[in-house]
C-alpha atoms as a PDB file:
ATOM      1  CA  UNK A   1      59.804  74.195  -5.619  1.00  0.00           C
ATOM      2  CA  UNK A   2      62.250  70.947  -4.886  1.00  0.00           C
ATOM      3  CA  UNK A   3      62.572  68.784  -7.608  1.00  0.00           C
ATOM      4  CA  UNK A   4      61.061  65.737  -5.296  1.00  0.00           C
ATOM      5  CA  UNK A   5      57.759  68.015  -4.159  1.00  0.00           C
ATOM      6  CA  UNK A   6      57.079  68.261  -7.596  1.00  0.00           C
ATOM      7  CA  UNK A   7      57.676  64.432  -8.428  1.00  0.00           C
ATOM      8  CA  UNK A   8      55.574  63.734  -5.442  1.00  0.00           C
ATOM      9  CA  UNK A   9      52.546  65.825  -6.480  1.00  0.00           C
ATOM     10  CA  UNK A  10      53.020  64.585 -10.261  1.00  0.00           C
ATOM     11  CA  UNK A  11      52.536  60.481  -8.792  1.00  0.00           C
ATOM     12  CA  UNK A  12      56.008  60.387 -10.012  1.00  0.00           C
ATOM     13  CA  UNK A  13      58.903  58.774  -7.956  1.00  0.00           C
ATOM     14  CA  UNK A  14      62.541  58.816  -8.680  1.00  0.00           C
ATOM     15  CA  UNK A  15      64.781  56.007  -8.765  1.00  0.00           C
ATOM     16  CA  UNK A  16      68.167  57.155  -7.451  1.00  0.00           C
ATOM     17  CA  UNK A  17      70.248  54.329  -8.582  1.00  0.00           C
ATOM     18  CA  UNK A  18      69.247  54.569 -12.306  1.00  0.00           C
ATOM     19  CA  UNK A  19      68.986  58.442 -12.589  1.00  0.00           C
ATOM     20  CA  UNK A  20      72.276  60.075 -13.817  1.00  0.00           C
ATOM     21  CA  UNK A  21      72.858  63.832 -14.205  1.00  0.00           C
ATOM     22  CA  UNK A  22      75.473  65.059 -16.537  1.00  0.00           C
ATOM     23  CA  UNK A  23      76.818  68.920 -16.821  1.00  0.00           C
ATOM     24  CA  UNK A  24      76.831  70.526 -20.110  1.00  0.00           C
ATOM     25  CA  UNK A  25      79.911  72.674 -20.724  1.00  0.00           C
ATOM     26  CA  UNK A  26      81.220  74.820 -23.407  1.00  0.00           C
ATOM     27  CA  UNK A  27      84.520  73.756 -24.719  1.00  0.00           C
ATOM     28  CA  UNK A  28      86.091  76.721 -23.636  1.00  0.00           C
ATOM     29  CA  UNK A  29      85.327  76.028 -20.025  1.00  0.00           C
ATOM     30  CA  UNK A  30      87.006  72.898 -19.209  1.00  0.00           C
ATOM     31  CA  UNK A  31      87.372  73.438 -15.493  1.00  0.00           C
ATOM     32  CA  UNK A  32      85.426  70.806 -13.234  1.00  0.00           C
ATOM     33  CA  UNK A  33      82.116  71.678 -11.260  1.00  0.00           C
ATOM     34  CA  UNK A  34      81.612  69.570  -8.962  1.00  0.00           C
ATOM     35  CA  UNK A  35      77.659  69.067  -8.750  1.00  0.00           C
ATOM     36  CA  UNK A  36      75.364  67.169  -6.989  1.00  0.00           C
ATOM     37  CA  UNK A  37      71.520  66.812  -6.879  1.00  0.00           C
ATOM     38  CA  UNK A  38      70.221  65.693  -3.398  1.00  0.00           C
ATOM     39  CA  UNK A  39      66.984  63.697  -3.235  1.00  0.00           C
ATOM     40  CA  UNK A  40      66.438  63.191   0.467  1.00  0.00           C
ATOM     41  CA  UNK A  41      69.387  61.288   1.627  1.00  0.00           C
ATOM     42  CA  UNK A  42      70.333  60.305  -1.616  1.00  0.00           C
ATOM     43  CA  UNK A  43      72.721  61.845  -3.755  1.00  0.00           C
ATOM     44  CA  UNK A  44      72.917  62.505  -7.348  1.00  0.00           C
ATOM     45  CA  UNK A  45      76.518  63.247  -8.397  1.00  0.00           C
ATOM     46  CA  UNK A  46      77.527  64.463 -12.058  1.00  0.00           C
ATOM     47  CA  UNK A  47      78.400  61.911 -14.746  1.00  0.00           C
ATOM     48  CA  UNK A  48      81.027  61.979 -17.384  1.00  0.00           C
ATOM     49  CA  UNK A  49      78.909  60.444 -19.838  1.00  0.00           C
ATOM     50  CA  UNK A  50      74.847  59.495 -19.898  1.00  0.00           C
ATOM     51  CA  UNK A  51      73.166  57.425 -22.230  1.00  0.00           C
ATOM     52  CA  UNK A  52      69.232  58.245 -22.539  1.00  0.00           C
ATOM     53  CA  UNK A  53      66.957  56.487 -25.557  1.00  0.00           C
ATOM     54  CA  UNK A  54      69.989  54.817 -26.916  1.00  0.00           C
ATOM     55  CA  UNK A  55      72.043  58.061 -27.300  1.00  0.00           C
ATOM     56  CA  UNK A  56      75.081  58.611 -25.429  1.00  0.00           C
ATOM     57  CA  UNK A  57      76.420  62.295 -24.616  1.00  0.00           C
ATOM     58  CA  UNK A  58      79.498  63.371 -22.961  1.00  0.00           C
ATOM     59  CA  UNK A  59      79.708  67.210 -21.435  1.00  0.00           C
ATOM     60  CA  UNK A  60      80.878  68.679 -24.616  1.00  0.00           C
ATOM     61  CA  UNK A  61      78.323  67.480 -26.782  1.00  0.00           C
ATOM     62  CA  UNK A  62      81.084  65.861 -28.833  1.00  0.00           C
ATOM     63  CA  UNK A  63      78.703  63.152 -29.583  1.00  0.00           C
ATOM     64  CA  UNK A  64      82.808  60.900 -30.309  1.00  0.00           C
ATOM     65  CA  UNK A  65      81.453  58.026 -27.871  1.00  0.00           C
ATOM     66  CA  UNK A  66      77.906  57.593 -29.312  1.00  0.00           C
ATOM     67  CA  UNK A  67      78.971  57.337 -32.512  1.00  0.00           C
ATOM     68  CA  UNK A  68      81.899  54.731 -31.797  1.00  0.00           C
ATOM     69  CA  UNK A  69      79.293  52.922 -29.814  1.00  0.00           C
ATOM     70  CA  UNK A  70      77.205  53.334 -33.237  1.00  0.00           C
ATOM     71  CA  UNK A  71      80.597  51.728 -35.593  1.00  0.00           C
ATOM     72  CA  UNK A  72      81.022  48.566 -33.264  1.00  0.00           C
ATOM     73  CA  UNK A  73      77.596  47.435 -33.230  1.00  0.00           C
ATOM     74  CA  UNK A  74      77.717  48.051 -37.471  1.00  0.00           C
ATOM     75  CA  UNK A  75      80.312  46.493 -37.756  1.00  0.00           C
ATOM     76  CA  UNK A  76      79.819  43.414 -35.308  1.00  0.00           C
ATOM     77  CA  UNK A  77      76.517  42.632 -37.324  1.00  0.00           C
ATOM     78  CA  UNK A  78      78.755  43.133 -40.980  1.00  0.00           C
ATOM     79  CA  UNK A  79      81.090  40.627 -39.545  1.00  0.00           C
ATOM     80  CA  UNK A  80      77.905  37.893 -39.196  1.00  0.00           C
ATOM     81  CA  UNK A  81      76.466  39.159 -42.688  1.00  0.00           C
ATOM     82  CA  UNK A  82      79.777  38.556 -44.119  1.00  0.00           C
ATOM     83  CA  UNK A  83      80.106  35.062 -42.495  1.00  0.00           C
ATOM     84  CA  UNK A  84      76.687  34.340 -44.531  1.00  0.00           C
ATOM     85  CA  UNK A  85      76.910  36.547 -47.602  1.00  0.00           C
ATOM     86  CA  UNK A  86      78.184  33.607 -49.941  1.00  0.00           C
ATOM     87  CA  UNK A  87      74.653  32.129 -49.779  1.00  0.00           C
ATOM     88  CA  UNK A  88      72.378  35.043 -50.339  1.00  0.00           C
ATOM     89  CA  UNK A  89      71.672  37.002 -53.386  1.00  0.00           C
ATOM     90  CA  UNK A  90      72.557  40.586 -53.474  1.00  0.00           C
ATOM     91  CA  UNK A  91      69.412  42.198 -53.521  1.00  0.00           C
ATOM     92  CA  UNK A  92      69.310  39.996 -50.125  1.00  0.00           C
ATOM     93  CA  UNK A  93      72.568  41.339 -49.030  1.00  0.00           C
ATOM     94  CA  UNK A  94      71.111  45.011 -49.768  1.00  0.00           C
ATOM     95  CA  UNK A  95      68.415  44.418 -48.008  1.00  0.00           C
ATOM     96  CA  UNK A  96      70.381  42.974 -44.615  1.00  0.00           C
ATOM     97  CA  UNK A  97      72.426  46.262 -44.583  1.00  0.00           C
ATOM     98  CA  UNK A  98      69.322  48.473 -45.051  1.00  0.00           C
ATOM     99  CA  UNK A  99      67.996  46.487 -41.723  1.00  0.00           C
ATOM    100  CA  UNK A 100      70.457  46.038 -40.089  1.00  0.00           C
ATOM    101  CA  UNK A 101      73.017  48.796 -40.350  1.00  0.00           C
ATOM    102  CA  UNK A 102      71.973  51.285 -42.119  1.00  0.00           C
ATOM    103  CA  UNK A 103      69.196  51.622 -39.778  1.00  0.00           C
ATOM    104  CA  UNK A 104      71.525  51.795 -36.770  1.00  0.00           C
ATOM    105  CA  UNK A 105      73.414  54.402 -38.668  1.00  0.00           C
ATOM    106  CA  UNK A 106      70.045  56.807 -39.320  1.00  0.00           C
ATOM    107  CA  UNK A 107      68.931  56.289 -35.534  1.00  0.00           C
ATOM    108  CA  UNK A 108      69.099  59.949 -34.101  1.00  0.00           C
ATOM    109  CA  UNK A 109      71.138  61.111 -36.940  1.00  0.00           C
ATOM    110  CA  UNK A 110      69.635  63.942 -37.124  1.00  0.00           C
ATOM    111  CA  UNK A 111      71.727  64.716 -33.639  1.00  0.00           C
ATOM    112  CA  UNK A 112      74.551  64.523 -35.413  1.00  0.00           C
ATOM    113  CA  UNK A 113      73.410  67.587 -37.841  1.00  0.00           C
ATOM    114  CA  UNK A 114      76.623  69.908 -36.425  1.00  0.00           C
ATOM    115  CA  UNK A 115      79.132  67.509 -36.120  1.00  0.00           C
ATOM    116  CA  UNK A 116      82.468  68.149 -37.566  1.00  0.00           C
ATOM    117  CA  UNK A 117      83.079  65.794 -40.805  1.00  0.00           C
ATOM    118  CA  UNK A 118      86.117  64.355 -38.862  1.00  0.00           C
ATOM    119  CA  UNK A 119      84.058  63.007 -36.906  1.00  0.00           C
ATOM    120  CA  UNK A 120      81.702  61.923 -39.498  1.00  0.00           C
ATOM    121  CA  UNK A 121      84.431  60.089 -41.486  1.00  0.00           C
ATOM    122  CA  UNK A 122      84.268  56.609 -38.926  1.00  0.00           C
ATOM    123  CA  UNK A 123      80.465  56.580 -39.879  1.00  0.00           C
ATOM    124  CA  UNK A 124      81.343  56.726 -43.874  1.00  0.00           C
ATOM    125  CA  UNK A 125      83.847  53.928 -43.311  1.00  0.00           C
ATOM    126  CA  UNK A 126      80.882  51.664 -41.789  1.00  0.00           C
ATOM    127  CA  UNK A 127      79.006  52.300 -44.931  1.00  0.00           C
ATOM    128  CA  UNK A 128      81.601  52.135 -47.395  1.00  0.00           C
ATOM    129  CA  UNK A 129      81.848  48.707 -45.483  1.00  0.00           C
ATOM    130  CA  UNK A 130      78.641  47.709 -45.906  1.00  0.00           C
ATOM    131  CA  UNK A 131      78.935  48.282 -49.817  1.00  0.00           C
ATOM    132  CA  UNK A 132      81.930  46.504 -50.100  1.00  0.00           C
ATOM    133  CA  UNK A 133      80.193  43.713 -48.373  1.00  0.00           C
ATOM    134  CA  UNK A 134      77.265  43.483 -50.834  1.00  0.00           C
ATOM    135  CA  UNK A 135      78.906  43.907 -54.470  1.00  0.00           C
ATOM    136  CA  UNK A 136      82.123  42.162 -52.983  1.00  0.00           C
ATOM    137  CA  UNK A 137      84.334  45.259 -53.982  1.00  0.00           C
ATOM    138  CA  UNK A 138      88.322  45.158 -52.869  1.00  0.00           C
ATOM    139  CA  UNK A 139      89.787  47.704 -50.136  1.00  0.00           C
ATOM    140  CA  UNK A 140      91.355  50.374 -52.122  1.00  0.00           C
ATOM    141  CA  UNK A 141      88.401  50.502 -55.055  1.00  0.00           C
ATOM    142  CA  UNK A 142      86.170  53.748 -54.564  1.00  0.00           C
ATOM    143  CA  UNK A 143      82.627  53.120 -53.332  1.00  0.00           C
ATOM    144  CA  UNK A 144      80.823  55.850 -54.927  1.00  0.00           C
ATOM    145  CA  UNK A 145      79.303  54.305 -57.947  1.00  0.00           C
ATOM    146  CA  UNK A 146      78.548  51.156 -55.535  1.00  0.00           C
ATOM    147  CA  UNK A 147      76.950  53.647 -53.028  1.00  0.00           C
ATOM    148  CA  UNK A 148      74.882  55.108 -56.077  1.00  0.00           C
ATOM    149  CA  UNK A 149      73.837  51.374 -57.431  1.00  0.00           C
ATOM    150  CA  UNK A 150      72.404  50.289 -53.904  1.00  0.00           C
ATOM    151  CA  UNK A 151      70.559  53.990 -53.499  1.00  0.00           C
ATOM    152  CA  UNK A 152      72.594  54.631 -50.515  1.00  0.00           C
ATOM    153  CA  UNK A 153      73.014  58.393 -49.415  1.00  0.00           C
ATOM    154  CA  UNK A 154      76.617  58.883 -48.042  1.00  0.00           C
ATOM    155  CA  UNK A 155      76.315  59.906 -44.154  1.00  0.00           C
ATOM    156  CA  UNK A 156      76.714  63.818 -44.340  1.00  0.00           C
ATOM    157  CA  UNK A 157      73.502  63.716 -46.959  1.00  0.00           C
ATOM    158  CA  UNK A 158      71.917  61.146 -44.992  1.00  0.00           C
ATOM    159  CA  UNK A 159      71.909  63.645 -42.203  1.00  0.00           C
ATOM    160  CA  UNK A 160      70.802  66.677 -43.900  1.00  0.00           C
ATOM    161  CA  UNK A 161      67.813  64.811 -45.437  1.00  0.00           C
ATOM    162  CA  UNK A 162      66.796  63.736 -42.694  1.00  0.00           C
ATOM    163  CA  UNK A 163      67.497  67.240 -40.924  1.00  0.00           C
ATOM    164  CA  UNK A 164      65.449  68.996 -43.723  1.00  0.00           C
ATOM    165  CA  UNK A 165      62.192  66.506 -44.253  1.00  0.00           C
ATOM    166  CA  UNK A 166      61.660  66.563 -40.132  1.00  0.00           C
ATOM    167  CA  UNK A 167      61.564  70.168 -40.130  1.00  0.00           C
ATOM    168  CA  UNK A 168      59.140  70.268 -43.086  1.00  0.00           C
END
């Protein structure tokens, strides 16, 4: 059955100029398909990358771009907490991380379950941020003991928590 039968007997209808179609491959097989999806006279070709519920994936399933898209929204919004942070308490300034990055951090982390730690590193840098931003700690100090203090889970346990208690 064509895709647009189906649509059509579902009351569905297809908006060609939104939809995007992207090719999973394995990393071994980097050659280019060229691919298309044709819905009457229109055309679907095959993206690079596609972003669907906030989550953008590349071919690969490298998952690099959606979590550098995830590091410059953290860290534009700890660049406006900082601009503030002299006036609240830090409870407050806890609190404005939990909301506000942390939460950005933990959407569809659980995607991120078999990511190499590499990868994982720019995401521990946001937090480690985000710590040094509430208890005003310098550059080089460790954050571990500040990560502890707030109850913040570094990333790679954030992940697996989450990967374990949705699968209960």
């Amino acid at each position: 059955m064509k895709i647009s039968q189906w649509m059509t007997q579902n009351y569905l209808k297809i908006n060609t100029e939104k939809t995007k179609m992207i090719l999973i491959k394995s990393k071994r097989n980097s050659s280019d398909l060229d691919f298309m999806i044709h819905f009457g006279e229109e055309e679907i070709k095959t993206e690079v990358t596609v972003k669907t519920l906030g989550v953008t994936l590349d071919s690969k399933l490298s998952m690099t771009k959606f979590i550098q898209e995830k590091c410059s929204s953290c860290y534009f919004h700890l660049r406006n907490i900082g601009r503030i942070k002299r006036s609240l308490s830090v409870n407050m300034r806890i609190k404005l991380v939990h909301n506000m990055i942390l939460s950005k951090i933990d959407y569809c982390n659980g995607l991120l379950a078999l990511t190499p730690k590499t990868h994982l590193k720019r995401l521990q840098k946001v937090q480690n941020a985000a710590v040094r931003l509430i208890y005003d700690v310098p550059k080089k100090s460790s954050t571990s003991k500040y990560l502890k203090e707030a109850h913040f889970l570094r990333i790679d346990e954030r992940i697996s928590y989450k990967t374990v208690f949705n699968n209960v």
